[in-house]
Structures are given as structure tokens and as C-alpha cells.
Protein backbone atom coordinates (compact mmCIF):
# COMPACT_ATOMS: atom_id res chain seq x y z
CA UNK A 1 -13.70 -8.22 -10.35
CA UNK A 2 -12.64 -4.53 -9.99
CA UNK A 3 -11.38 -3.76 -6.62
CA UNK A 4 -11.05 -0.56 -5.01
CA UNK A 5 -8.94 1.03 -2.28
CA UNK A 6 -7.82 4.07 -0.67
CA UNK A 7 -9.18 6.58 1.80
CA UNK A 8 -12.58 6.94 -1.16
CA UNK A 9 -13.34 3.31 -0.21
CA UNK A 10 -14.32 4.70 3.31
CA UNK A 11 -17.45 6.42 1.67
CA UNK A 12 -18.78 2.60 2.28
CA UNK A 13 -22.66 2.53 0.05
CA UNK A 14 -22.12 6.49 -0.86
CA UNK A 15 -19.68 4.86 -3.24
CA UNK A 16 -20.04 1.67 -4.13
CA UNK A 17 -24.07 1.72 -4.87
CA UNK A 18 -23.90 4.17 -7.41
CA UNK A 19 -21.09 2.53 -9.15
CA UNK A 20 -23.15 -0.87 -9.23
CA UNK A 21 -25.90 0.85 -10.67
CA UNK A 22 -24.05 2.34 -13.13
CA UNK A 23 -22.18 -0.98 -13.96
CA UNK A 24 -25.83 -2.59 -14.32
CA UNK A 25 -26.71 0.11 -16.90
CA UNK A 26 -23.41 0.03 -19.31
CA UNK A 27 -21.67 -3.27 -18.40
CA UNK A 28 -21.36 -5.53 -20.46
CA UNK A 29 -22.25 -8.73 -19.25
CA UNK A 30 -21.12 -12.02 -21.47
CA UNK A 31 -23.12 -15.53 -20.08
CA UNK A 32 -24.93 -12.59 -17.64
CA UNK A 33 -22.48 -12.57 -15.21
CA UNK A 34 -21.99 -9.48 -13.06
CA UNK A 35 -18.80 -8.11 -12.81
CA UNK A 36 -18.03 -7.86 -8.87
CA UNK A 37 -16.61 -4.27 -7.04
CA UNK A 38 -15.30 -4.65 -3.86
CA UNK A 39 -13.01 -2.86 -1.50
CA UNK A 40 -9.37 -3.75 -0.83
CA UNK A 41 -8.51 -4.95 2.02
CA UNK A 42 -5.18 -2.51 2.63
CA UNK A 43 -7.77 0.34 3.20
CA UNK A 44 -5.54 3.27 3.00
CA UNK A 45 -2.23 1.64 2.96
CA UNK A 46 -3.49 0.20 -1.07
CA UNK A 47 -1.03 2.42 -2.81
CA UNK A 48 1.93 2.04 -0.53
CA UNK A 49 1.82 -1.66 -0.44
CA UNK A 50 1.36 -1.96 -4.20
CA UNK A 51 4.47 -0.04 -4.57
CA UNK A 52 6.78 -1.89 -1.89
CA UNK A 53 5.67 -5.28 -4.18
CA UNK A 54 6.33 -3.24 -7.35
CA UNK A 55 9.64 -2.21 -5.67
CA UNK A 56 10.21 -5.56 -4.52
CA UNK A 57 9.39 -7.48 -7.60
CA UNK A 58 11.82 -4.68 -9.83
CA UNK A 59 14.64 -4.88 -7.14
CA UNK A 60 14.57 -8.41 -7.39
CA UNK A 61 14.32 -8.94 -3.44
């Protein structure tokens, strides 16, 4: 699964059809399973939570 977030998610199809075509062409796909893309569900907020759990997890808290 590769998931995606940030303000680019908000391009909604403009984004994420291309990139599944593009996965279909060059992906490799072992047993023929498709590798899913999806959006995160932060939205914007994706990089700033990932670094208050990075923070968290370093600090110990």
C-alpha cells in the first residue's frame, strides 16, 4: 500500500489516476496483486502529525 498526503492529495482523480496507470505499466506485481494508493487521512496536517509521533516516539513521551 503506498499512501499519500498533503495539500497534492486534494487534486482527488487529477492525481491518483495517472499514478495507477502508471503503477499498472511498471509495477511489479508478485501472485498479481495490485499494489493499493490511497490518500491519508490527515489531509494537510500528514507532515505535522508524522513529526509530533516522530517527536514523541524520540522524546520518549
Amino acid at each position: 500500500m503506498i499512501i499519500l498526503g498533503g495539500g497534492i492529495t486534494e487534486a482527488g482523480k487529477d492525481l491518483f489516476e495517472p499514478l495507477e496507470e502508471f503503477m499498472s505499466l511498471y509495477e511489479w506485481r508478485t501472485g498479481g496483486n495490485k499494489t493499493e494508493i490511497v490518500k491519508a487521512g490527515y489531509g494537510d496536517l500528514a507532515g505535522a502529525v508524522g513529526a509530533a509521533c516522530f517527536a514523541r516516539e524520540t522524546m520518549g513521551v
